[in-house]
PDB file of N, CA and C in Angstrom:
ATOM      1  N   UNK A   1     -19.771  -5.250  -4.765  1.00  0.00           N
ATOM      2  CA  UNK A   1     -19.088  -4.279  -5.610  1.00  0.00           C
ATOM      3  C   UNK A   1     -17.595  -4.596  -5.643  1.00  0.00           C
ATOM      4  N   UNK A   2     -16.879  -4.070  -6.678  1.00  0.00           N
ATOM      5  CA  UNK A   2     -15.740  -4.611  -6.952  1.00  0.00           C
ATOM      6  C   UNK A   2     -15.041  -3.266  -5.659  1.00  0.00           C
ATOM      7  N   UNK A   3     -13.372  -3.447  -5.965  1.00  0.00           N
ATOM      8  CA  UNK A   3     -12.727  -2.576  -5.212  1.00  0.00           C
ATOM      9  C   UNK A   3     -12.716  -1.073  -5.945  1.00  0.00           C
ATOM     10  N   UNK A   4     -12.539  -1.461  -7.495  1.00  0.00           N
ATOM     11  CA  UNK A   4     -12.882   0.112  -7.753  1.00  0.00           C
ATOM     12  C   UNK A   4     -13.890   0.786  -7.600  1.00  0.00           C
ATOM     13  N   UNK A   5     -14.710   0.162  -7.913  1.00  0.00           N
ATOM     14  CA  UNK A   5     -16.453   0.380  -7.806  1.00  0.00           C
ATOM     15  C   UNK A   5     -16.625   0.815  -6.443  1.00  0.00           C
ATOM     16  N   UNK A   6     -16.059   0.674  -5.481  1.00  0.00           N
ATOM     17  CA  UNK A   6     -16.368   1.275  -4.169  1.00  0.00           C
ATOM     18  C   UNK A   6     -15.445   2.132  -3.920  1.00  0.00           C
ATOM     19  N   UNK A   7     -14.056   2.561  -4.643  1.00  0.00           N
ATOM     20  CA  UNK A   7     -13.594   3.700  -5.006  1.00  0.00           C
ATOM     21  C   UNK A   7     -14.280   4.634  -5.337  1.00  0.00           C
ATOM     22  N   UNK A   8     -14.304   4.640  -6.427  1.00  0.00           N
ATOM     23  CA  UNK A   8     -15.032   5.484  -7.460  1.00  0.00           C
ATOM     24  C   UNK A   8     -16.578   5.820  -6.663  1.00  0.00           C
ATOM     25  N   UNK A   9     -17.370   5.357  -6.131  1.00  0.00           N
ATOM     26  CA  UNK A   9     -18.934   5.576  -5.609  1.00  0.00           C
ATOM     27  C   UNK A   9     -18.247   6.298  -3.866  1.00  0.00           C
ATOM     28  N   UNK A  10     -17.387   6.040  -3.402  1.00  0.00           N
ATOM     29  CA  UNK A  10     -16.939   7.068  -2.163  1.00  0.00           C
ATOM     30  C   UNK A  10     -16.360   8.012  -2.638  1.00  0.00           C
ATOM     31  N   UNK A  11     -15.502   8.049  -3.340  1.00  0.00           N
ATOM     32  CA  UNK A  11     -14.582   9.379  -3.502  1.00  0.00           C
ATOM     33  C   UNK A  11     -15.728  10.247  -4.254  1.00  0.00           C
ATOM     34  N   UNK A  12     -16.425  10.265  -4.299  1.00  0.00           N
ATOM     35  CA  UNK A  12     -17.784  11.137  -5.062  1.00  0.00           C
ATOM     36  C   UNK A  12     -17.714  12.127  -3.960  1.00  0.00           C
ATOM     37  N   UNK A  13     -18.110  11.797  -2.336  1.00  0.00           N
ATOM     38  CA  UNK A  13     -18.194  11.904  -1.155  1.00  0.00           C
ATOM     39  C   UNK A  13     -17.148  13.206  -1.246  1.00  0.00           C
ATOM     40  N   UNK A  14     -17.441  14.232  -0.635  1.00  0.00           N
ATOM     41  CA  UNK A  14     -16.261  15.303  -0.750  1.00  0.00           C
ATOM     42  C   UNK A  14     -15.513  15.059   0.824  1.00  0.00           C
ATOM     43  N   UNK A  15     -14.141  15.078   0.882  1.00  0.00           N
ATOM     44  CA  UNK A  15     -13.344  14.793   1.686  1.00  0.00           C
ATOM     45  C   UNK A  15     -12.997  13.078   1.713  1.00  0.00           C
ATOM     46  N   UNK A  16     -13.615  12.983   1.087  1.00  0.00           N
ATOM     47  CA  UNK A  16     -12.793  11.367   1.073  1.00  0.00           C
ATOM     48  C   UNK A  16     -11.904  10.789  -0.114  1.00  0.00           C
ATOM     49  N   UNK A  17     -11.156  10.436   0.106  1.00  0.00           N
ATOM     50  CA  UNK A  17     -10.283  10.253  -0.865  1.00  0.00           C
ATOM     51  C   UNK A  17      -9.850   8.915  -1.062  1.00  0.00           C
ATOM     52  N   UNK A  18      -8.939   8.484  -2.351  1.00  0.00           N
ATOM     53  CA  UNK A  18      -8.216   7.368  -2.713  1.00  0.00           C
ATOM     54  C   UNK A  18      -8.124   6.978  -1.973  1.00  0.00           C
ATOM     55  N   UNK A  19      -6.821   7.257  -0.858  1.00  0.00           N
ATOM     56  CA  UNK A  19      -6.119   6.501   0.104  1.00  0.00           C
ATOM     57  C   UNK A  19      -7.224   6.036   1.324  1.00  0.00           C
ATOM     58  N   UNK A  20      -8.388   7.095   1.646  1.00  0.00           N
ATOM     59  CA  UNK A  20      -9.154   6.935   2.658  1.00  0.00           C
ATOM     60  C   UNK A  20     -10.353   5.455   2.745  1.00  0.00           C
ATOM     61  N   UNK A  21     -10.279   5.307   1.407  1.00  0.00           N
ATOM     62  CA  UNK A  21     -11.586   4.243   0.897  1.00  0.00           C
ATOM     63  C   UNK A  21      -9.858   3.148   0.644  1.00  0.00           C
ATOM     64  N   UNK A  22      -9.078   3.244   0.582  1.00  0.00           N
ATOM     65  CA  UNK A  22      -7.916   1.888   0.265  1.00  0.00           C
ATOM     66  C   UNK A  22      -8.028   1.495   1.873  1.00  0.00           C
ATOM     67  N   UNK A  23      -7.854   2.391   2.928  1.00  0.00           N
ATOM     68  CA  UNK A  23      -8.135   1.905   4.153  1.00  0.00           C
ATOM     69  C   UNK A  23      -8.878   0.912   4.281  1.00  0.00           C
ATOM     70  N   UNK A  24     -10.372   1.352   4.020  1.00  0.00           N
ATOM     71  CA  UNK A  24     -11.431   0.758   4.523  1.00  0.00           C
ATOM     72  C   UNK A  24     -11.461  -0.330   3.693  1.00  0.00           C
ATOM     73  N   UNK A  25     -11.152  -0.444   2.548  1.00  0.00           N
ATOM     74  CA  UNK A  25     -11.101  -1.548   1.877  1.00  0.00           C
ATOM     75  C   UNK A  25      -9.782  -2.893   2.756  1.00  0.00           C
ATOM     76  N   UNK A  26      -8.847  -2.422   2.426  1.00  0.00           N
ATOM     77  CA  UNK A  26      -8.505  -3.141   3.700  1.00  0.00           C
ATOM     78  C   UNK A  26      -8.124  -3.709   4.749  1.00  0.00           C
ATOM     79  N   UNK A  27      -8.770  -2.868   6.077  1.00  0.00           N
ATOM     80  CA  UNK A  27      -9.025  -2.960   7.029  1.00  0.00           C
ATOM     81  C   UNK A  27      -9.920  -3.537   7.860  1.00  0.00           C
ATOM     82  N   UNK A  28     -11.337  -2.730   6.955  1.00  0.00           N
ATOM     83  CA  UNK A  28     -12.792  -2.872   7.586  1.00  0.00           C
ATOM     84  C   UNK A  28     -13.134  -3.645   7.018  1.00  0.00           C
ATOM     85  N   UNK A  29     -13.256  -4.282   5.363  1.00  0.00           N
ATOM     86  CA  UNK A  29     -13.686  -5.190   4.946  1.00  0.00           C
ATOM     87  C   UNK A  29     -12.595  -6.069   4.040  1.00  0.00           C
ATOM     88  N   UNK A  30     -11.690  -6.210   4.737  1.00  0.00           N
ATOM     89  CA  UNK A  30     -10.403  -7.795   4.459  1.00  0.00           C
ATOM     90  C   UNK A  30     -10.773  -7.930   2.939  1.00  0.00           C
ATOM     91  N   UNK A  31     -10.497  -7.063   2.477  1.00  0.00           N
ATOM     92  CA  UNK A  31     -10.186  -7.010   1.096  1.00  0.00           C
ATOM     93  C   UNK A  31      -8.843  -7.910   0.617  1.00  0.00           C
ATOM     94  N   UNK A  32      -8.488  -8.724  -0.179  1.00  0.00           N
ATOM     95  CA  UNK A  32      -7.235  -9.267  -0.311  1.00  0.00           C
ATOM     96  C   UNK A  32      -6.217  -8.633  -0.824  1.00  0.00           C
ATOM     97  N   UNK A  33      -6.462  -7.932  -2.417  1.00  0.00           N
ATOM     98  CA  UNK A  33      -5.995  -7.413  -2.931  1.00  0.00           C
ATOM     99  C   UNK A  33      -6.041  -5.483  -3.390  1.00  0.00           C
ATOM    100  N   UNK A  34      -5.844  -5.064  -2.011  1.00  0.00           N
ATOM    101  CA  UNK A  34      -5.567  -3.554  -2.305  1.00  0.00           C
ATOM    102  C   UNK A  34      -3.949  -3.252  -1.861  1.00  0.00           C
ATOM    103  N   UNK A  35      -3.661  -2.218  -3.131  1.00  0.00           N
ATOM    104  CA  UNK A  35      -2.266  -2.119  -3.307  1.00  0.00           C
ATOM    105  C   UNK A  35      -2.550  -0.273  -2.999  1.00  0.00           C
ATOM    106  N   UNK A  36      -2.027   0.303  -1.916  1.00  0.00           N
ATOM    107  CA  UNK A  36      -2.261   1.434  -1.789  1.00  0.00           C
ATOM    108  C   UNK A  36      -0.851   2.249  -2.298  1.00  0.00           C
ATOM    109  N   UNK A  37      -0.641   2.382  -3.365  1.00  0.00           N
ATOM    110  CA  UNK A  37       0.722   2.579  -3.652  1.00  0.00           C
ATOM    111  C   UNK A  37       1.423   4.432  -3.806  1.00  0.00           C
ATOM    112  N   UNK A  38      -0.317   4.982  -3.066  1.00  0.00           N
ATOM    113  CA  UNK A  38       0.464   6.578  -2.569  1.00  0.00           C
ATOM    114  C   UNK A  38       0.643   6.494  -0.856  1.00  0.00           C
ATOM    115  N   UNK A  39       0.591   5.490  -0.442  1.00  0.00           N
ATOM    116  CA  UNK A  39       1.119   5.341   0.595  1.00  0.00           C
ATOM    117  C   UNK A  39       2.335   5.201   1.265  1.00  0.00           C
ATOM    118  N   UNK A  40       2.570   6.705   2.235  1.00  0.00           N
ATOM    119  CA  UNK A  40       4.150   6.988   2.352  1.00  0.00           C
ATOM    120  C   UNK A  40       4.604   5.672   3.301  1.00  0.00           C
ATOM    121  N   UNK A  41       3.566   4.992   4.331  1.00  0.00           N
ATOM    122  CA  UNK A  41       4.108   4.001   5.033  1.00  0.00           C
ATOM    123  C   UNK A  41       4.478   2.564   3.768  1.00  0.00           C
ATOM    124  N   UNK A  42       4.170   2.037   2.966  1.00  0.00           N
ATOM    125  CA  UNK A  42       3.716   1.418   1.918  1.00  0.00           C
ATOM    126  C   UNK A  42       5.542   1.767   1.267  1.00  0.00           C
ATOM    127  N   UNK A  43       5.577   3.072   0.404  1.00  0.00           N
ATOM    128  CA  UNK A  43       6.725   2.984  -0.144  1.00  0.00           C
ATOM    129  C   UNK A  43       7.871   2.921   0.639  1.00  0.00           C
ATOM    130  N   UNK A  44       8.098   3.474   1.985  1.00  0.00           N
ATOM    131  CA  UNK A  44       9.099   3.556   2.669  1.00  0.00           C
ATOM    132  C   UNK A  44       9.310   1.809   2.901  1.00  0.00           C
ATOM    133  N   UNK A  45       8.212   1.362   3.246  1.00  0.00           N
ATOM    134  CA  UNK A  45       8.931  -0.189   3.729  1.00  0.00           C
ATOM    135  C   UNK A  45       9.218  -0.861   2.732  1.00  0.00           C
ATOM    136  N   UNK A  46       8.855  -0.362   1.576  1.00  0.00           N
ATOM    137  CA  UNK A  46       9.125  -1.496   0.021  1.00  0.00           C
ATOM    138  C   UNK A  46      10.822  -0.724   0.147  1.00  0.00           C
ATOM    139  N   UNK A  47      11.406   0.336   0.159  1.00  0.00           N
ATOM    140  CA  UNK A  47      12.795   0.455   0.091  1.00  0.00           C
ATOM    141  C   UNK A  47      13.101  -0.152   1.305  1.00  0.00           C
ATOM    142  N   UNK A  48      12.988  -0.210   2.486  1.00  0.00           N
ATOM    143  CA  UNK A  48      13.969  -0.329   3.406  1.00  0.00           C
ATOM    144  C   UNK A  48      13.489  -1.895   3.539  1.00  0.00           C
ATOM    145  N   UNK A  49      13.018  -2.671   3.145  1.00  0.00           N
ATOM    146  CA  UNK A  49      12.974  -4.397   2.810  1.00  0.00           C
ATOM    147  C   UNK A  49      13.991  -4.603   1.916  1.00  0.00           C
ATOM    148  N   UNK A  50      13.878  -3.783   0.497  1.00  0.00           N
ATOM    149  CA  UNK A  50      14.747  -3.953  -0.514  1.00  0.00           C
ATOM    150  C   UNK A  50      15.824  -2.895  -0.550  1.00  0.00           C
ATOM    151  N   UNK A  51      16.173  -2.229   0.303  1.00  0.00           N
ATOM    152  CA  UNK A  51      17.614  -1.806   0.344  1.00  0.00           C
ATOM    153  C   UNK A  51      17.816  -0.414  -0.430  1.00  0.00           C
ATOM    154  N   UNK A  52      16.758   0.222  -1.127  1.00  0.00           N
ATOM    155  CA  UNK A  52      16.783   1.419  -1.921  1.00  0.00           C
ATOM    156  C   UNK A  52      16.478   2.524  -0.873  1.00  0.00           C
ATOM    157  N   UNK A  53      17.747   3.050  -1.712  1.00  0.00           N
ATOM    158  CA  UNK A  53      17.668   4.450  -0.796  1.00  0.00           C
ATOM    159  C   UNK A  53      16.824   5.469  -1.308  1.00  0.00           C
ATOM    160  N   UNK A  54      16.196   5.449  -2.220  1.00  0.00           N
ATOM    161  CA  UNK A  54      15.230   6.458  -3.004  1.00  0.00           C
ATOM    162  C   UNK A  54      13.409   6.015  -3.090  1.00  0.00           C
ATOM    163  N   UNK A  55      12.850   6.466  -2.299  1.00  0.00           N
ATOM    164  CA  UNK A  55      11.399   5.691  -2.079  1.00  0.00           C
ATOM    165  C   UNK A  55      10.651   5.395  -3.493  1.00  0.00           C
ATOM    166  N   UNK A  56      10.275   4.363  -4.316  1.00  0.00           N
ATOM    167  CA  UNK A  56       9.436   4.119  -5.058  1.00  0.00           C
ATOM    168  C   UNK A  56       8.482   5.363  -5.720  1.00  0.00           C
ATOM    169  N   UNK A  57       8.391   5.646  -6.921  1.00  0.00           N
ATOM    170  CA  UNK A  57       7.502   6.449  -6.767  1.00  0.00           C
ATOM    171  C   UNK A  57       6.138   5.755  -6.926  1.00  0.00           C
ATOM    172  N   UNK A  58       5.004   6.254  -7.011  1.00  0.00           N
ATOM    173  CA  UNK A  58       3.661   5.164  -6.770  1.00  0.00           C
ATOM    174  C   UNK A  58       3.586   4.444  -8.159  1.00  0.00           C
ATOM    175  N   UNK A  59       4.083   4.981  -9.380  1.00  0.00           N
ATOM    176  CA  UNK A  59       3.902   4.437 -10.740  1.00  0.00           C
ATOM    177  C   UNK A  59       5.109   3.296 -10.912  1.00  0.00           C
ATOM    178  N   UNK A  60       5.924   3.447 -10.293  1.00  0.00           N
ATOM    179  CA  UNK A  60       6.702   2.374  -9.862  1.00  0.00           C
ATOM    180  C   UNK A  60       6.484   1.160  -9.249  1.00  0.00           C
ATOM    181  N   UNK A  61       5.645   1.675  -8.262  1.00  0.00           N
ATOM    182  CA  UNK A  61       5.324   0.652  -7.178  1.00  0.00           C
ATOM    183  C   UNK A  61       3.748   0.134  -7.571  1.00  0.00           C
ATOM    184  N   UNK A  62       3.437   0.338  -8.541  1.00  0.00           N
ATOM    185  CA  UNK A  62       2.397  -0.085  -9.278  1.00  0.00           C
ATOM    186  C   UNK A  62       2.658  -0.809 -10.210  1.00  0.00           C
ATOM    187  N   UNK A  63       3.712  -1.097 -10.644  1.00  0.00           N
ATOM    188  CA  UNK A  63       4.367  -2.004 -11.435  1.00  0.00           C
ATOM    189  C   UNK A  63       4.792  -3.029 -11.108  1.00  0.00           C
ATOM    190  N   UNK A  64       5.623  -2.951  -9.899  1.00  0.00           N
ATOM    191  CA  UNK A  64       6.060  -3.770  -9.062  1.00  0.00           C
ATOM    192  C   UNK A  64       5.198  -4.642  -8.581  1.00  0.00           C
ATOM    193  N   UNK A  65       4.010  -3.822  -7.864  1.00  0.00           N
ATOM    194  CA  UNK A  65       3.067  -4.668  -6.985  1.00  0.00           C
ATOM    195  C   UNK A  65       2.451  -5.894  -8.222  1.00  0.00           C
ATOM    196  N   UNK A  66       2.169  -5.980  -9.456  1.00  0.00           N
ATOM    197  CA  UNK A  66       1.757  -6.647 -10.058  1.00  0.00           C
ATOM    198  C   UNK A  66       1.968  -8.673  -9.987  1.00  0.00           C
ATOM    199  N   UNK A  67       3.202  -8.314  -9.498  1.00  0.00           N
ATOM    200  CA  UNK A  67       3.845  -9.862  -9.184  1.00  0.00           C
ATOM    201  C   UNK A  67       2.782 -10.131  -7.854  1.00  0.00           C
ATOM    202  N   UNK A  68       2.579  -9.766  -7.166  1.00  0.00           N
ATOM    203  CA  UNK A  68       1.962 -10.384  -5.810  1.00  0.00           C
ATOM    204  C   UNK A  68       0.719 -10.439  -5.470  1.00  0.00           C
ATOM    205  N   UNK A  69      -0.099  -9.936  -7.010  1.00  0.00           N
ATOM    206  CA  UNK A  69      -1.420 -10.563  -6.971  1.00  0.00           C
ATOM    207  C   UNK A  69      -1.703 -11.563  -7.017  1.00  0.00           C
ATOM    208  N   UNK A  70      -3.214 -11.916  -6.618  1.00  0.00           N
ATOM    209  CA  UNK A  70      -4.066 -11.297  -6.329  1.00  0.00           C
ATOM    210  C   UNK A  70      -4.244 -10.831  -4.267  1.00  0.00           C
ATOM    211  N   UNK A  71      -3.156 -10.829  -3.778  1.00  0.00           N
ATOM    212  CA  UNK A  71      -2.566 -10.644  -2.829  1.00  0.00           C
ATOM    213  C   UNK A  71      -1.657  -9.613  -1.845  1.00  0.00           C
ATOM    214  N   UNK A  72      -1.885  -8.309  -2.866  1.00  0.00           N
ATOM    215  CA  UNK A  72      -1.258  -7.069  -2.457  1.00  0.00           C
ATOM    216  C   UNK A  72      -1.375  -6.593  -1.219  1.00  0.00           C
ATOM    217  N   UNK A  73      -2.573  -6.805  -0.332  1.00  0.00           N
ATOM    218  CA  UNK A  73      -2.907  -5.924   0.907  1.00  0.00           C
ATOM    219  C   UNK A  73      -1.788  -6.848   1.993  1.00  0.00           C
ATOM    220  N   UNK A  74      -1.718  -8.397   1.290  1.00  0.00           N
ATOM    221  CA  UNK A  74      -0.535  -8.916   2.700  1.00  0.00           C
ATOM    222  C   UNK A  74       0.830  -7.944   2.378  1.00  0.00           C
ATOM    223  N   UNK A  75       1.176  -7.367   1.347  1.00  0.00           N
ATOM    224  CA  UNK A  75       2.495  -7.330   0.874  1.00  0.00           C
ATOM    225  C   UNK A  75       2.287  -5.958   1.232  1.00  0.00           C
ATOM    226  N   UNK A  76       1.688  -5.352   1.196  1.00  0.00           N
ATOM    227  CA  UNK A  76       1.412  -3.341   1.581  1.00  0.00           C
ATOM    228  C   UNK A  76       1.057  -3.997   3.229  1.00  0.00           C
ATOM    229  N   UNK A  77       0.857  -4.785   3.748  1.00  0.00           N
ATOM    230  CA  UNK A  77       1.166  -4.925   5.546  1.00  0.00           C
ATOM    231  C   UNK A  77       2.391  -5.301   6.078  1.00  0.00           C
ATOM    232  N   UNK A  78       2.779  -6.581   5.457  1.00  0.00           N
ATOM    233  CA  UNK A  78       4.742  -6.540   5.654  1.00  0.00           C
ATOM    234  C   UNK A  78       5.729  -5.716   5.228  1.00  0.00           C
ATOM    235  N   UNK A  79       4.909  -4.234   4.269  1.00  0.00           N
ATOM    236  CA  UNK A  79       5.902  -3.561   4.078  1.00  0.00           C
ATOM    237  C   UNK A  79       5.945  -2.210   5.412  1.00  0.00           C
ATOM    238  N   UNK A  80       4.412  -2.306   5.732  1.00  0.00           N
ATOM    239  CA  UNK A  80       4.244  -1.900   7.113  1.00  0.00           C
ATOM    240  C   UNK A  80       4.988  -1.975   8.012  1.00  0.00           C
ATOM    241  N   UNK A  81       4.790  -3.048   8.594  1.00  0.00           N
ATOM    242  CA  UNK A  81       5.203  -4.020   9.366  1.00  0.00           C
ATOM    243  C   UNK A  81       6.871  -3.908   9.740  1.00  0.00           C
ATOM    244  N   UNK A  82       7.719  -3.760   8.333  1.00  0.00           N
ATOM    245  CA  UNK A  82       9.105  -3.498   8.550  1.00  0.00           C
ATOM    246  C   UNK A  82       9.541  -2.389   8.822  1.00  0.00           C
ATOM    247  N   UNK A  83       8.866  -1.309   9.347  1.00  0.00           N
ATOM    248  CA  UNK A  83       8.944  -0.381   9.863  1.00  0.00           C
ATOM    249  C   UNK A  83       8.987  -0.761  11.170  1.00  0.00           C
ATOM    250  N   UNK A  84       8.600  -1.103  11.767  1.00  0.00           N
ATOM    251  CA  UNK A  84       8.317  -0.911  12.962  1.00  0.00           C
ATOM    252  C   UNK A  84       9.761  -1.284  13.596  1.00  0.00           C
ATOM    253  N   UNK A  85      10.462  -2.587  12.455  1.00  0.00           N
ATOM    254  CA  UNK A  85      11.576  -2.810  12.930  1.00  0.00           C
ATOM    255  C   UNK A  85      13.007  -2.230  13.291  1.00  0.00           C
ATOM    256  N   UNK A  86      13.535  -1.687  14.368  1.00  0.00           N
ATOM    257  CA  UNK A  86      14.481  -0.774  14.072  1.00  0.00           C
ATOM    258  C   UNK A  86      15.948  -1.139  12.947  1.00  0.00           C
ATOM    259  N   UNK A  87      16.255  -0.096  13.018  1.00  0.00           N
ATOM    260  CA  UNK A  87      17.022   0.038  11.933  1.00  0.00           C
ATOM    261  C   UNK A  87      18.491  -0.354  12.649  1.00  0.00           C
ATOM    262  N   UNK A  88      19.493  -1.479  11.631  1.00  0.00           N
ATOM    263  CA  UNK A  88      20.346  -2.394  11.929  1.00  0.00           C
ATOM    264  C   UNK A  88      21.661  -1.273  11.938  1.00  0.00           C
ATOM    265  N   UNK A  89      22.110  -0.891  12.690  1.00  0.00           N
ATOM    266  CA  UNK A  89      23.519  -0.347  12.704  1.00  0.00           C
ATOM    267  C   UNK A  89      24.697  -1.426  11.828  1.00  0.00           C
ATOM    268  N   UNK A  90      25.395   0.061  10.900  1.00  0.00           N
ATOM    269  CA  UNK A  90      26.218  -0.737  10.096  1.00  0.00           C
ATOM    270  C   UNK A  90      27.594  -0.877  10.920  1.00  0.00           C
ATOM    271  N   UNK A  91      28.309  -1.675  11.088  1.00  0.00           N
ATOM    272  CA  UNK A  91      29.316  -2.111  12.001  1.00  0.00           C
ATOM    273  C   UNK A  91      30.565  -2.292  10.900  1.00  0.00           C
TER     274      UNK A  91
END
């Protein structure tokens, strides 16, 4: 099944949602290309990589993500990922 196709056939499921099946897509099954773009970890690291002080909104960042297919889930993990890094004091 494609990635929407296993969207669309879980979120049927009551309590499961968009973001919950973008998980499992991938996480559990290494999906390449899922762009979870209502994801608050997701938009926060796309600004603080690129320097915006105003978080993406998801229709934004759905636009954006288009350049880094078919390859989005590496680019929604390094935007992860730059979180974790602390934040550079301005001197």
């Amino acid at each position: 099944m494609s990635d929407e196709e296993i969207i669309a056939r879980l979120t049927t499921v009551r309590g499961i949602g968009r973001w919950t099946v973008e998980m499992l897509l991938l996480f559990d099954l290494g999906r390449p290309d899922v762009w979870p773009v209502d994801d608050y970890g997701v938009r926060k690291g796309f600004a603080k990589i690129f320097g915006r002080r105003k978080l993406p909104t998801p229709k934004q960042l759905m636009k954006i993500g288009t350049k880094w297919r078919p390859y989005r889930s590496i680019a929604a993990w390094y935007f992860w990922r730059a979180l974790d890094e602390p934040e550079k004091l301005q001197g």
